[in-house]
N, C-alpha and C. Protein backbone atom coordinates (compact mmCIF):
# COMPACT_ATOMS: atom_id res chain seq x y z
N UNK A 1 8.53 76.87 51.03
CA UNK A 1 7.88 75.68 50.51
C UNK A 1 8.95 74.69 50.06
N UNK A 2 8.74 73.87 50.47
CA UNK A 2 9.75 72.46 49.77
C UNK A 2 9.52 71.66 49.17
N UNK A 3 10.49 71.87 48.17
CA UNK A 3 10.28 71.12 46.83
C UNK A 3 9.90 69.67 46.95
N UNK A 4 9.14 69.06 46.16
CA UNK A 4 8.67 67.61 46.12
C UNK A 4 9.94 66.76 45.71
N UNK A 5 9.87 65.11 46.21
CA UNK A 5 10.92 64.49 45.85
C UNK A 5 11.70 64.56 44.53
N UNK A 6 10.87 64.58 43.69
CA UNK A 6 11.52 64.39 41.99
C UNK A 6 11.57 65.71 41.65
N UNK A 7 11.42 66.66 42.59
CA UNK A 7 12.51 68.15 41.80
C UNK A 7 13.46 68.27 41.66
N UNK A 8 13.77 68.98 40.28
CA UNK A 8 15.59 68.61 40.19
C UNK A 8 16.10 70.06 41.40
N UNK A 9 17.26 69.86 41.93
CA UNK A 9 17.80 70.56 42.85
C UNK A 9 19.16 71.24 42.27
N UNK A 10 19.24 72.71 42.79
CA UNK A 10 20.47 73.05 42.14
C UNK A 10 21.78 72.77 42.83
N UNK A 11 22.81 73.05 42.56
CA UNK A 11 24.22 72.58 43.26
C UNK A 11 23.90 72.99 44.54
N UNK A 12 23.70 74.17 45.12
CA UNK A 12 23.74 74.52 46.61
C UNK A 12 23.02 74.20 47.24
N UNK A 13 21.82 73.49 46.47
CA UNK A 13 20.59 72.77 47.42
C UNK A 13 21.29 71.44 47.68
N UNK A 14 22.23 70.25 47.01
CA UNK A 14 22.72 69.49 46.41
C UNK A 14 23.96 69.39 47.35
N UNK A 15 24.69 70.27 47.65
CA UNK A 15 25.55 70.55 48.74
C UNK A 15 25.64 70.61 50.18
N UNK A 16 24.15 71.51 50.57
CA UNK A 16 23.66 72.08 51.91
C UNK A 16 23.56 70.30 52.43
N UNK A 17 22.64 69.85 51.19
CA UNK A 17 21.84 68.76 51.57
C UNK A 17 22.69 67.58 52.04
N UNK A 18 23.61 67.13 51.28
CA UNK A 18 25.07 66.38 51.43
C UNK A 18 25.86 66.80 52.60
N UNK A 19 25.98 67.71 52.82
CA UNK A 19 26.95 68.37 53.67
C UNK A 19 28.25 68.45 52.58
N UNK A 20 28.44 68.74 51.78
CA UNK A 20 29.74 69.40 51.13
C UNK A 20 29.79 70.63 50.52
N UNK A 21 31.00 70.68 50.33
CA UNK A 21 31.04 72.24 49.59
C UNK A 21 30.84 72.00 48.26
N UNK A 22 30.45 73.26 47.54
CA UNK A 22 30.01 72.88 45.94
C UNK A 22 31.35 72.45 44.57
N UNK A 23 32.64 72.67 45.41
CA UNK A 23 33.44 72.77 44.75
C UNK A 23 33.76 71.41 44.77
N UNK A 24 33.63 70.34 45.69
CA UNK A 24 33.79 68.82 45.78
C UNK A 24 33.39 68.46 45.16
N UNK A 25 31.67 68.87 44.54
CA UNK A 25 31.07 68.22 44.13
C UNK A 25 31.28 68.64 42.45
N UNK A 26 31.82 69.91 42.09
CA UNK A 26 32.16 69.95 41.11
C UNK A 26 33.23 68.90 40.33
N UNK A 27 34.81 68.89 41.28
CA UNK A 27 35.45 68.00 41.42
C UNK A 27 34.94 67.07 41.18
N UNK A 28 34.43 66.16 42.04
CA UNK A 28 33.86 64.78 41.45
C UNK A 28 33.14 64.53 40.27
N UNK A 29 32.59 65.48 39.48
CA UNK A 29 32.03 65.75 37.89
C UNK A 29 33.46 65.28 36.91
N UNK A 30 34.53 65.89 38.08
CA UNK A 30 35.56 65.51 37.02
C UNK A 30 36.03 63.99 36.85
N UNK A 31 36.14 63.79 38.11
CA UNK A 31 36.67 61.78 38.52
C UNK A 31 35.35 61.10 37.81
N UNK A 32 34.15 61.33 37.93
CA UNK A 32 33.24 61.05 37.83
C UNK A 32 32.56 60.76 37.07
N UNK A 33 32.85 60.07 35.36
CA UNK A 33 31.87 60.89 34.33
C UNK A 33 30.55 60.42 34.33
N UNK A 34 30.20 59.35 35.11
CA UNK A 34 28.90 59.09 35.72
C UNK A 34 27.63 60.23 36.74
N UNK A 35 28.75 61.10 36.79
CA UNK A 35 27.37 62.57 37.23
C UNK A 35 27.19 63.32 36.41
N UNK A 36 26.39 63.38 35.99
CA UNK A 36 25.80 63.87 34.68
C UNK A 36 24.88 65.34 35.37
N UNK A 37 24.83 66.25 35.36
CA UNK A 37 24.15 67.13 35.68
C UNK A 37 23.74 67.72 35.06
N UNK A 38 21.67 68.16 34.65
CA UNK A 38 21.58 68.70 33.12
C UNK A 38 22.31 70.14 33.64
N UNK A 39 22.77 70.92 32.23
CA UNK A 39 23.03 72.31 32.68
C UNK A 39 21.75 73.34 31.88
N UNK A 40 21.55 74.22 32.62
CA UNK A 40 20.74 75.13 31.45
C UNK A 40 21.74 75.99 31.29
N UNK A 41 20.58 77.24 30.53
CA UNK A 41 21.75 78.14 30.04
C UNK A 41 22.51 79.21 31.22
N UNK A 42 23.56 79.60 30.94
CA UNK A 42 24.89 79.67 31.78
C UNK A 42 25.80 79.43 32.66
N UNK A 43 25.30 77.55 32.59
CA UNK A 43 25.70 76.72 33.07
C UNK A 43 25.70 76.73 34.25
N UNK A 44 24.00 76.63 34.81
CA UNK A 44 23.77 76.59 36.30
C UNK A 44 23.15 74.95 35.66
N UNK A 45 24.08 74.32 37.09
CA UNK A 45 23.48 73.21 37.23
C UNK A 45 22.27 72.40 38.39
N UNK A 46 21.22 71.78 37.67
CA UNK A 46 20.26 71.13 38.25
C UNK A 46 20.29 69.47 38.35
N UNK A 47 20.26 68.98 39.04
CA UNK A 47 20.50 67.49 39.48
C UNK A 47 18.87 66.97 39.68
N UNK A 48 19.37 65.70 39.37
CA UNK A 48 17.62 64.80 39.20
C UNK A 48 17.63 64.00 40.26
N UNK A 49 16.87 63.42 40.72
CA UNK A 49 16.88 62.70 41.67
C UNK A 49 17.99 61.54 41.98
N UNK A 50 17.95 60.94 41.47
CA UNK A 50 19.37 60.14 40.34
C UNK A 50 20.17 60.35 40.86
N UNK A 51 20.36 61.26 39.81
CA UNK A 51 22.28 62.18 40.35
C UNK A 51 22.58 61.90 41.60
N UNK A 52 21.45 62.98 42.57
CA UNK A 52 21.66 63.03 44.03
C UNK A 52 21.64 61.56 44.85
N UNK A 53 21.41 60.42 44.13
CA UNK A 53 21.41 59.34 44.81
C UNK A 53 22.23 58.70 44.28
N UNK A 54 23.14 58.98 43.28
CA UNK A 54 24.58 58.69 42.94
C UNK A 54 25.47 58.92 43.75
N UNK A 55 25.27 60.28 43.76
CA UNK A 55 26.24 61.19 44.71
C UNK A 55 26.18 61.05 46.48
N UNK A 56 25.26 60.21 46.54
CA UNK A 56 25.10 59.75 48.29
C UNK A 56 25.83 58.43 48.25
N UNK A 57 26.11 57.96 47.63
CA UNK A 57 26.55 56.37 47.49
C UNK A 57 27.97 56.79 47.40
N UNK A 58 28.39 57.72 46.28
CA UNK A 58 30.06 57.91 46.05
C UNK A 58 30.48 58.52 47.44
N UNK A 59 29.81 59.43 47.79
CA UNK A 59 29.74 60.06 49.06
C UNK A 59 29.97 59.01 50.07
N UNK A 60 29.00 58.00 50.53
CA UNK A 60 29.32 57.15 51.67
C UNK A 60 30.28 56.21 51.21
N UNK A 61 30.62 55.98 49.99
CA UNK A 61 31.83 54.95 49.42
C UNK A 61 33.24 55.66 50.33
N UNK A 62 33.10 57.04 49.77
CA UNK A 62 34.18 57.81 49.84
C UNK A 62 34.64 58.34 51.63
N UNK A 63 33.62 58.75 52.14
CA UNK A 63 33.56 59.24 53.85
C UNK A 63 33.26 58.21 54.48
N UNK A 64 32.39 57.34 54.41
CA UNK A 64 31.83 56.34 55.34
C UNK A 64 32.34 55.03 55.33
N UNK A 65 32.66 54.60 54.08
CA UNK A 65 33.54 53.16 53.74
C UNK A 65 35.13 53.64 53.54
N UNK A 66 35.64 54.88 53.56
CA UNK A 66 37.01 54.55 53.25
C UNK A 66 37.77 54.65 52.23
N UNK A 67 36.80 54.37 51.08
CA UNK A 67 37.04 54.35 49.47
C UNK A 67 38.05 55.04 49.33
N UNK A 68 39.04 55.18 48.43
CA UNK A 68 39.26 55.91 47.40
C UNK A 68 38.86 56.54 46.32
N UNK A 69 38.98 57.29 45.73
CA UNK A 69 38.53 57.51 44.29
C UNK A 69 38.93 56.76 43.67
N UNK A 70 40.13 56.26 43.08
CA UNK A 70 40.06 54.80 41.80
C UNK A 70 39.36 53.86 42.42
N UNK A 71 38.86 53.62 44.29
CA UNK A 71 38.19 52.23 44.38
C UNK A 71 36.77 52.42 43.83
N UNK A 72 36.23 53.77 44.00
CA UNK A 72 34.96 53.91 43.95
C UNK A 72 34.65 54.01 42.02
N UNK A 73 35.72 54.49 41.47
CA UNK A 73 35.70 54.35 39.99
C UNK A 73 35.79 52.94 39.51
N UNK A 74 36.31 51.78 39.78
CA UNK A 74 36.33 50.54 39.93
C UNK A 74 34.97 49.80 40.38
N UNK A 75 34.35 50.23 41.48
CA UNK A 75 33.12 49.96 42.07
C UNK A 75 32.09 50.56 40.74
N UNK A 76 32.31 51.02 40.39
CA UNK A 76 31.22 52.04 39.40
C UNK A 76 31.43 51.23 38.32
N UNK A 77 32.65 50.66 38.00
CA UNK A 77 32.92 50.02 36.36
C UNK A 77 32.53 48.76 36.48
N UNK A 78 32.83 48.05 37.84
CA UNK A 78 32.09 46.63 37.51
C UNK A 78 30.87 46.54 38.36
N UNK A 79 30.75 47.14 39.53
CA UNK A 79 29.05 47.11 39.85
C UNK A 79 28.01 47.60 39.20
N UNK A 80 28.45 49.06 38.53
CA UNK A 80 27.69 49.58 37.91
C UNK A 80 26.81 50.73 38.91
N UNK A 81 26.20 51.67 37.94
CA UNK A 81 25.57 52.93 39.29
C UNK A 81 24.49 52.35 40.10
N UNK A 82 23.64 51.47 39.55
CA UNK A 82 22.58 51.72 40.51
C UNK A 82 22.75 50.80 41.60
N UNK A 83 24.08 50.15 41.73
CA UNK A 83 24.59 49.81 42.80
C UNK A 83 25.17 50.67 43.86
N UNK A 84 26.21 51.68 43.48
CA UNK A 84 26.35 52.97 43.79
C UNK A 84 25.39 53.95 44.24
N UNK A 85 23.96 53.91 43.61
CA UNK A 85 22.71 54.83 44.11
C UNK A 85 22.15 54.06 45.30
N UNK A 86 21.92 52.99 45.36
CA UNK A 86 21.87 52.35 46.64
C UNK A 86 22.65 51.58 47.52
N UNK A 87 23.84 51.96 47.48
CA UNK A 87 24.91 51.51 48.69
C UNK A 87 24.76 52.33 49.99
N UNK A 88 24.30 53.75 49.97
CA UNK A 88 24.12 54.41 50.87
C UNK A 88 22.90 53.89 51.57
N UNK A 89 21.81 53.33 51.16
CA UNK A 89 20.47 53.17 51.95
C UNK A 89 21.13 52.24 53.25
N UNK A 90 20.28 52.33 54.13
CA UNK A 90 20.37 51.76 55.30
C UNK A 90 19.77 50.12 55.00
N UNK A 91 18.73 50.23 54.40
CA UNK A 91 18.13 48.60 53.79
C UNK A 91 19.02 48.05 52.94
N UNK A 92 19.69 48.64 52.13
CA UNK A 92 20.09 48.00 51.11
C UNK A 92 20.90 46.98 51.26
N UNK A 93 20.27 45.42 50.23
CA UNK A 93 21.24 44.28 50.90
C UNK A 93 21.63 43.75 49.07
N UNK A 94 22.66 44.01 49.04
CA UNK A 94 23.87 43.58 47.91
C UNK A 94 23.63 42.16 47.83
N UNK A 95 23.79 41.91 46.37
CA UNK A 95 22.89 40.27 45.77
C UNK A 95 24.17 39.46 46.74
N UNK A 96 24.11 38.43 46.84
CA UNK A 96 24.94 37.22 47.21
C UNK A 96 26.19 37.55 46.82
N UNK A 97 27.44 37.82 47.99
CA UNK A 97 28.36 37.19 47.37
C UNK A 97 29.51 38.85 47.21
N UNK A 98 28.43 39.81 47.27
CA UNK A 98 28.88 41.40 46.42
C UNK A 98 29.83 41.91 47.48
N UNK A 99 29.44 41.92 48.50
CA UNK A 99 30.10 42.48 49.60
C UNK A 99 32.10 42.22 49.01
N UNK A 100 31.80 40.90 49.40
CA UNK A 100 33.64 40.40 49.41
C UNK A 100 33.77 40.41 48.08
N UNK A 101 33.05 40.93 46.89
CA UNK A 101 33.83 41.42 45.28
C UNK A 101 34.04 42.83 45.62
N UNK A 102 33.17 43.48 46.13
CA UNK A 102 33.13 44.95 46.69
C UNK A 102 35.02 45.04 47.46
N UNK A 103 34.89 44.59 48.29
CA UNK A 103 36.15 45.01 48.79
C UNK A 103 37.51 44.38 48.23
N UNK A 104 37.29 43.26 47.35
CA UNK A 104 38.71 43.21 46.65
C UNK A 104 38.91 43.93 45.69
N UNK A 105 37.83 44.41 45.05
CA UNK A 105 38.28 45.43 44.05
C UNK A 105 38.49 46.76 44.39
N UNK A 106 38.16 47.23 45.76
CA UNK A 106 38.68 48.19 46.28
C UNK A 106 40.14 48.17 46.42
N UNK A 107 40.83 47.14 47.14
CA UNK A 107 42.14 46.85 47.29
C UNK A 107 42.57 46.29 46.42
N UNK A 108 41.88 46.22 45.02
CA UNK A 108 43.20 46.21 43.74
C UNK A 108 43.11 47.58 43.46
N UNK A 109 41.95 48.31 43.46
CA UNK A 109 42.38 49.64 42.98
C UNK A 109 43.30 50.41 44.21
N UNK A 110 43.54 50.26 45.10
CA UNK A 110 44.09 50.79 46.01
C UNK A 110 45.62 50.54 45.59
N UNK A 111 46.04 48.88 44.97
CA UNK A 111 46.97 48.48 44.75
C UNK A 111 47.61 48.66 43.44
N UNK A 112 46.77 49.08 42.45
CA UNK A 112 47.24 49.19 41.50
C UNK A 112 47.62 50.73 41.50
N UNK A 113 47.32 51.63 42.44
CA UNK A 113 47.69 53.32 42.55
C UNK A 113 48.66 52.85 43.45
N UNK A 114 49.01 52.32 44.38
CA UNK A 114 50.46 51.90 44.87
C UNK A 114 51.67 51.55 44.05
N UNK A 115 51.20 51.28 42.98
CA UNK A 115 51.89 50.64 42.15
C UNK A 115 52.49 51.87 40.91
N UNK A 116 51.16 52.33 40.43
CA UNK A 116 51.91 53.73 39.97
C UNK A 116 52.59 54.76 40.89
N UNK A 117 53.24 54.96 41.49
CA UNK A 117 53.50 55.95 42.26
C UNK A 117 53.14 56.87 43.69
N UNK A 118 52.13 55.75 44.02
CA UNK A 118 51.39 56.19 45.18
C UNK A 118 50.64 57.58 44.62
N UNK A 119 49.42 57.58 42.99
CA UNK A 119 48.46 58.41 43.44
C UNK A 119 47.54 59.05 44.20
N UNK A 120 47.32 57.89 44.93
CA UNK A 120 46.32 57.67 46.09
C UNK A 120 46.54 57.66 47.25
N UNK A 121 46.29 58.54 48.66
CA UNK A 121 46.25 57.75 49.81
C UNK A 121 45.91 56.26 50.15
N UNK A 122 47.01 55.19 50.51
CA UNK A 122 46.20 53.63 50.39
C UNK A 122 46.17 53.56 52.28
N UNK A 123 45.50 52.19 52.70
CA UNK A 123 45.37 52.10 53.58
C UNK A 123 47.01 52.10 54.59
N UNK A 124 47.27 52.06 55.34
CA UNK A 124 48.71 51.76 55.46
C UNK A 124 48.82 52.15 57.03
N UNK A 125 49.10 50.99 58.01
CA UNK A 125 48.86 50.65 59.52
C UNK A 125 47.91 51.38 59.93
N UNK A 126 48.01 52.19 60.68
CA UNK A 126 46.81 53.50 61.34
C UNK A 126 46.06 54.27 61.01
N UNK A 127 46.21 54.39 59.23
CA UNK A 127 46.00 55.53 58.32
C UNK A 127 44.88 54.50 57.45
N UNK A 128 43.28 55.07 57.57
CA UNK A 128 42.54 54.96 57.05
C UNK A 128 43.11 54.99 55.06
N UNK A 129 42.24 55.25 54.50
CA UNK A 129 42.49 55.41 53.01
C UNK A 129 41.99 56.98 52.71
N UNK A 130 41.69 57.42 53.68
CA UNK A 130 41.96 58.94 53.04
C UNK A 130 43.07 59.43 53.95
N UNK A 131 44.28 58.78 54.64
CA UNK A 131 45.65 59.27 54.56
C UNK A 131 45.70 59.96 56.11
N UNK A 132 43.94 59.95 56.71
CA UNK A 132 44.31 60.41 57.76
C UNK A 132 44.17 59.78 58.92
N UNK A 133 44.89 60.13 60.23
CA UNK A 133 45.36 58.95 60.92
C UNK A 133 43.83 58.76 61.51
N UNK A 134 44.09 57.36 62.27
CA UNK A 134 43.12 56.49 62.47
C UNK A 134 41.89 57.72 63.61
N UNK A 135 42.31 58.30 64.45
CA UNK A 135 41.45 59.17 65.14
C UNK A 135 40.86 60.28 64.56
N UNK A 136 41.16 60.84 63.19
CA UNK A 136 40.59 61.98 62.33
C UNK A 136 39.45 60.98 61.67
N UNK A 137 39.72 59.73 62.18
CA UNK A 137 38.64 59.16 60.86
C UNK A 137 37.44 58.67 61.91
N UNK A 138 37.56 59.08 62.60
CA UNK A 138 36.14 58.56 63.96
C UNK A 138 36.54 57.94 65.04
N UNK A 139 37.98 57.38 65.17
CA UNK A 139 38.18 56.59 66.48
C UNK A 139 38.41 57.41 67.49
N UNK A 140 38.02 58.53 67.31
CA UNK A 140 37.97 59.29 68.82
C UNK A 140 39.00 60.58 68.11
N UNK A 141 39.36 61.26 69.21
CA UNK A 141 40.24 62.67 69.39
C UNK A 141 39.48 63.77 68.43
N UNK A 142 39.31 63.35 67.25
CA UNK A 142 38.38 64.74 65.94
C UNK A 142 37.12 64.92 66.10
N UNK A 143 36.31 66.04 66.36
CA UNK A 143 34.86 66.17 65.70
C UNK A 143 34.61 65.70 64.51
N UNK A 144 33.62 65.22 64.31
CA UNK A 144 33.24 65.12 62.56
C UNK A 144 33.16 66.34 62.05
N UNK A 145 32.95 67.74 62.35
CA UNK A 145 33.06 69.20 61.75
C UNK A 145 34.79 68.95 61.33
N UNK A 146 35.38 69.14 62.22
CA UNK A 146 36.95 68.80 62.05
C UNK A 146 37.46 67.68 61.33
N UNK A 147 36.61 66.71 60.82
CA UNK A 147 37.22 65.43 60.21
C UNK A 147 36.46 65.76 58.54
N UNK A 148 35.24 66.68 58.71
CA UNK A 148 35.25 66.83 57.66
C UNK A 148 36.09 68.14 56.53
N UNK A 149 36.26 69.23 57.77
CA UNK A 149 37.15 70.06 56.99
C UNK A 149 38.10 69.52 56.63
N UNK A 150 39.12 68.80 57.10
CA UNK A 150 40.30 68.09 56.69
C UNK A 150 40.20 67.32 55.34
N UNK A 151 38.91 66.84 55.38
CA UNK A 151 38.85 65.83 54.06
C UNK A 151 38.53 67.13 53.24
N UNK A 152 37.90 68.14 53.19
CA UNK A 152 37.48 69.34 52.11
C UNK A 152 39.10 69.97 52.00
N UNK A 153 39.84 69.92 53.21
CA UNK A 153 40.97 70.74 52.66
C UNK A 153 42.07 69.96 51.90
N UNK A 154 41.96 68.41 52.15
CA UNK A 154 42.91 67.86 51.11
C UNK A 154 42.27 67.38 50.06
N UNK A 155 40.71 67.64 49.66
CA UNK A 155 40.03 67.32 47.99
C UNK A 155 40.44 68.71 47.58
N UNK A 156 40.51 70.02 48.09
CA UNK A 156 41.31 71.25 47.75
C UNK A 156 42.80 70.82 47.43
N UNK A 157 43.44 70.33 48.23
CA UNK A 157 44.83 70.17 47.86
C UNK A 157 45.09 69.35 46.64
N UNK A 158 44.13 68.41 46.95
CA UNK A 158 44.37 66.99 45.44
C UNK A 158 43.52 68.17 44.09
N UNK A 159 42.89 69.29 44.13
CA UNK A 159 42.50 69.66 42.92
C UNK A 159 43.49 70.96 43.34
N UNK A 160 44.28 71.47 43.64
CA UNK A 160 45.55 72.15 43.03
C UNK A 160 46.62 71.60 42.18
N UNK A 161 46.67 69.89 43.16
CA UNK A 161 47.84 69.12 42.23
C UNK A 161 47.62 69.06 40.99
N UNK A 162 46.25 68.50 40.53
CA UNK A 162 45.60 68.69 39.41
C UNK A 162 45.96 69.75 38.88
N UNK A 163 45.64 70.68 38.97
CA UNK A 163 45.79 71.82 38.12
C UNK A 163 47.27 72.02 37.78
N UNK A 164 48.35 71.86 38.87
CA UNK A 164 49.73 72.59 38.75
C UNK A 164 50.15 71.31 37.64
N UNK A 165 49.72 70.18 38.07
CA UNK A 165 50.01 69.03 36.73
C UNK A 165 50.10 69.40 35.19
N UNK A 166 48.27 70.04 35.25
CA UNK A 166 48.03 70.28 34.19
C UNK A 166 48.99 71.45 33.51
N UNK A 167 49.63 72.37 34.16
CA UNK A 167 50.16 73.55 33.72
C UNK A 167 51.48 73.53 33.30
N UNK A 168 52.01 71.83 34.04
CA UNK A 168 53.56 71.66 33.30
C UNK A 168 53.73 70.62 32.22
């Protein structure tokens, strides 16, 4: 039986459904403090409708537009979420004007992590903004199965750095 629209869904329903692994999406709880997930007790988490339409927007910010994480944290601070909950729709048409604020503030946040130290994969000749070359990102040669493990194995790599950071 399947659940009605406004059931809250747990992480692996939340995952399957997205296509990611649950550990991304944990991750992004962290970049994120805009996903709010209630927890019950022993901290299994359930997502509201909401959430999951947060998380489709950061999602297509992030896979489908290119984003970065500081662009999409930037996108979140001055658009605000429920711009973010509907960036993913196929209808959705951004007030006058949003589009070209949308993408310069992507490329200041892109520029201002250039600027610290290159946190970020930035765009740079052939190399999309997630760092991988222009054919892993859809222009041909990769499956999307293969373009997406790559992006799961370096949000794995960027949450080891994290951690080994944290430990020195």
């Amino acid at each position: 039986m399947d659940k009605g629209p406004d059931a809250f869904r747990t992480i692996s329903e939340v995952a399957d459904d997205l296509d990611l692994p649950q550990h991304v999406l944990r991750f992004w709880e962290t970049r994120f403090s805009q996903i709010k997930p209630m927890k019950r007790g022993g901290g299994r988490r359930y997502y509201r409708p909401d959430d999951i339409d947060l998380l489709r927007g950061i999602r297509h910010l992030l896979y489908g537009e290119g984003y970065t994480i500081k662009g999409v944290q930037r996108i979140l601070r001055d658009s605000g979420v429920r711009h973010v909950m509907q960036v993913w729709q196929e209808d959705y048409q951004p007030d006058e004007g949003e589009p070209d604020a949308v993408t310069a503030r992507a490329h200041a946040a892109s520029a201002d992590a250039e600027e610290r130290g290159g946190e970020i994969l930035a765009t740079n000749g052939g190399e999309a903004a997630t760092g991988l070359p222009q054919a892993a990102n859809g222009g041909g040669g990769l499956g999307k199965d293969e373009v997406r493990h790559l992006k799961t194995t370096l949000f794995e790599l960027l949450e080891c750095k994290r951690l080994l950071d944290q430990v020195r």
